[in-house]
C-alpha atoms as a PDB file:
ATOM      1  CA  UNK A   1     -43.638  59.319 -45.485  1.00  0.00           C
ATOM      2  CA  UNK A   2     -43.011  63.333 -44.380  1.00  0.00           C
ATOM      3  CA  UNK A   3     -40.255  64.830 -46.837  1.00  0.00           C
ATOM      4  CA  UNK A   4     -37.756  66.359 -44.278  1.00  0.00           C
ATOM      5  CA  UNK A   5     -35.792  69.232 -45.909  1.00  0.00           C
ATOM      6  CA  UNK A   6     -32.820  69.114 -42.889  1.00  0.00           C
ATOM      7  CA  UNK A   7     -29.289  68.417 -44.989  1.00  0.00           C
ATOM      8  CA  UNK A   8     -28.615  65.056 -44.360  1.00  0.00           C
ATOM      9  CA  UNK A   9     -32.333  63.692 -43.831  1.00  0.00           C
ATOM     10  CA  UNK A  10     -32.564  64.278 -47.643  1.00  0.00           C
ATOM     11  CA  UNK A  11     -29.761  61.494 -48.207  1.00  0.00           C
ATOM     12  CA  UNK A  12     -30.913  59.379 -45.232  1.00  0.00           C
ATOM     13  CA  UNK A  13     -33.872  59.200 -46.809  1.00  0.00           C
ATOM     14  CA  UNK A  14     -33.007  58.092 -50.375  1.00  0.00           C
ATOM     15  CA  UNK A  15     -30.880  55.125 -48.738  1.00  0.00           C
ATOM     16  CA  UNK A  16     -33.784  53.704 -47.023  1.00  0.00           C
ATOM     17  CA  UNK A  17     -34.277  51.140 -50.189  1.00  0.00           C
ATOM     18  CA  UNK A  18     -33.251  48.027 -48.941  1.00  0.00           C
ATOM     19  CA  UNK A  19     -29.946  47.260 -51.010  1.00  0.00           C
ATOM     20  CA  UNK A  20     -28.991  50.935 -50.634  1.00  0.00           C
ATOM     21  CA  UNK A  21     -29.267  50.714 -46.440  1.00  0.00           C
ATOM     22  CA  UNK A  22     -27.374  47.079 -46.031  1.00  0.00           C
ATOM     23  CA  UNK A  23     -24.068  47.703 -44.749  1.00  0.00           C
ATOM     24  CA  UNK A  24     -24.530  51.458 -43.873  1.00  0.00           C
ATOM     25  CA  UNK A  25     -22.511  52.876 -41.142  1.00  0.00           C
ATOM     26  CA  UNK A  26     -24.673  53.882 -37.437  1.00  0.00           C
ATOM     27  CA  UNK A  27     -23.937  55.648 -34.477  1.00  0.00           C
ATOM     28  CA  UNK A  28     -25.923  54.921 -31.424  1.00  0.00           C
ATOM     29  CA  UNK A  29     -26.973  58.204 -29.672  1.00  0.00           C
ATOM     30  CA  UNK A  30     -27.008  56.224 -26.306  1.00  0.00           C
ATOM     31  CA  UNK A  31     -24.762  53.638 -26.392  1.00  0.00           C
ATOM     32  CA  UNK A  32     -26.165  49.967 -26.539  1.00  0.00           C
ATOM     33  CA  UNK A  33     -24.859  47.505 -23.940  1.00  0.00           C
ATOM     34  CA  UNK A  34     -21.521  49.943 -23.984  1.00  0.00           C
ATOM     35  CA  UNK A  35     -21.328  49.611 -28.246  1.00  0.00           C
ATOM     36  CA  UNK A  36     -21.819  52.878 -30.118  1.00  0.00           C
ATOM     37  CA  UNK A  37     -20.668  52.381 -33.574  1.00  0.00           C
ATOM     38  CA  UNK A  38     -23.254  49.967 -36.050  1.00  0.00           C
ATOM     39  CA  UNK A  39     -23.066  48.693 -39.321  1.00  0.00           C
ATOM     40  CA  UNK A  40     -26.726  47.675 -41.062  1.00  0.00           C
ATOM     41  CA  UNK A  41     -25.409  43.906 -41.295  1.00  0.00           C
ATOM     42  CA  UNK A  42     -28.820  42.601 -42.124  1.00  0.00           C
ATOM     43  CA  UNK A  43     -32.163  43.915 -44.097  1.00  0.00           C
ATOM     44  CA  UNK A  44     -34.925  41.762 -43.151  1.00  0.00           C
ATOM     45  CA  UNK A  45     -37.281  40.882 -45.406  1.00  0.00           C
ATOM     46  CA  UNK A  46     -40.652  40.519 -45.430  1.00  0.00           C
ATOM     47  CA  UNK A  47     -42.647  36.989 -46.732  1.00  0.00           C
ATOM     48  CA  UNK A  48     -45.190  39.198 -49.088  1.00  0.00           C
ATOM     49  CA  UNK A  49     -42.511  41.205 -51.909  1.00  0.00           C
ATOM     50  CA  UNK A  50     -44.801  43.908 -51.962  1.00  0.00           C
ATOM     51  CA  UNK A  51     -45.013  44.693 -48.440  1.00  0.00           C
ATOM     52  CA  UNK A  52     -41.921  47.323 -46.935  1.00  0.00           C
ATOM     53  CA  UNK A  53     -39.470  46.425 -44.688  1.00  0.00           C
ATOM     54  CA  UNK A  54     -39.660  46.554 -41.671  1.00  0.00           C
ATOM     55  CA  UNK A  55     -35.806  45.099 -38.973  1.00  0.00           C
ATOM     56  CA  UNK A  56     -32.546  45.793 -39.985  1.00  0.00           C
ATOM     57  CA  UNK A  57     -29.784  43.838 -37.721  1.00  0.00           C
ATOM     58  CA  UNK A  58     -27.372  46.315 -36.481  1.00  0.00           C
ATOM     59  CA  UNK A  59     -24.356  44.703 -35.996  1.00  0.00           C
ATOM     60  CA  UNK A  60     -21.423  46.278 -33.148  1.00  0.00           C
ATOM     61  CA  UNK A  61     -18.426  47.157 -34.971  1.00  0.00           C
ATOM     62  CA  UNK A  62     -15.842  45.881 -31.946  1.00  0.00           C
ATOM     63  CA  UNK A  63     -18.077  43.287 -29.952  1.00  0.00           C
ATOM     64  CA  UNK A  64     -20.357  41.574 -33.177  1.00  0.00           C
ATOM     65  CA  UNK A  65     -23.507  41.827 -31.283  1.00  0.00           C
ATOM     66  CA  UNK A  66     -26.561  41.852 -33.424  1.00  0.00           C
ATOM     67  CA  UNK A  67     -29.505  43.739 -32.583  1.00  0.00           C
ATOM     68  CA  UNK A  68     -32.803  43.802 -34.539  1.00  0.00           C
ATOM     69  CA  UNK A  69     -34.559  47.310 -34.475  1.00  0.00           C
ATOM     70  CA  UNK A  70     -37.674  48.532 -36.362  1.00  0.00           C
ATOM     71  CA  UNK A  71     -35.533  50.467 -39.252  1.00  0.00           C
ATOM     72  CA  UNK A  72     -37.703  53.560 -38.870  1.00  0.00           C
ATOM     73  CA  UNK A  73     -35.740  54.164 -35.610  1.00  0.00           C
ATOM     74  CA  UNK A  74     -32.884  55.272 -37.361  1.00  0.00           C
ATOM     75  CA  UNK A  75     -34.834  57.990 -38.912  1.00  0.00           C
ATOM     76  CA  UNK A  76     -34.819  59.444 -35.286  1.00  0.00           C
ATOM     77  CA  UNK A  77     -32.052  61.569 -34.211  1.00  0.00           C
ATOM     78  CA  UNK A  78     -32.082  61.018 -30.803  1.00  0.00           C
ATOM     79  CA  UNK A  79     -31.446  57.321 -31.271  1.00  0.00           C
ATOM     80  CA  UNK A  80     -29.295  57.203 -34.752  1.00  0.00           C
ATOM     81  CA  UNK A  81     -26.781  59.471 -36.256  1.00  0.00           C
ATOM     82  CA  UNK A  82     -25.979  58.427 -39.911  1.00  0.00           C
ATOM     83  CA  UNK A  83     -22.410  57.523 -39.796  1.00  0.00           C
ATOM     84  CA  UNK A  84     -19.350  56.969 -37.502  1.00  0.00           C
ATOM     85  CA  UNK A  85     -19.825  60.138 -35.237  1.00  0.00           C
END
């Protein structure tokens, strides 16, 4: 993993530990099927304890829909803005 010295990358960064990332708050850079606002409802995890995560479930704060992503996306700031932006 690159360290990333831009302000808030440093916390994003720390709160990628599983229990720390659950119910985080998401905004979708381009909305998803119109919802824009996210909420880490689910940390998948793998079979093997030793092996990293890989999907979060982002749930839609106003319509519930769940969507799966890779959880590295929200590293990337064109997709995922930490917080309700």
């Amino acid at each position: 993993m690159t360290p990333c010295y831009r302000g808030h990358h440093r916390i994003f960064m720390n709160l990628l530990q599983s229990k720390k990332l659950l119910l985080t708050k998401w905004t979708a850079v381009t909305p998803i099927a119109k919802d824009k606002h996210f909420l880490v409802a689910k940390v998948i995890q793998p079979e093997l304890p030793l092996v990293a995560i890989e999907w979060v479930e982002m749930e839609a704060i106003y319509s519930k829909t769940v969507t799966r992503i890779d959880w590295r996306d929200l590293r990337d700031d064109s997709l995922w803005r930490q917080g309700w932006v």
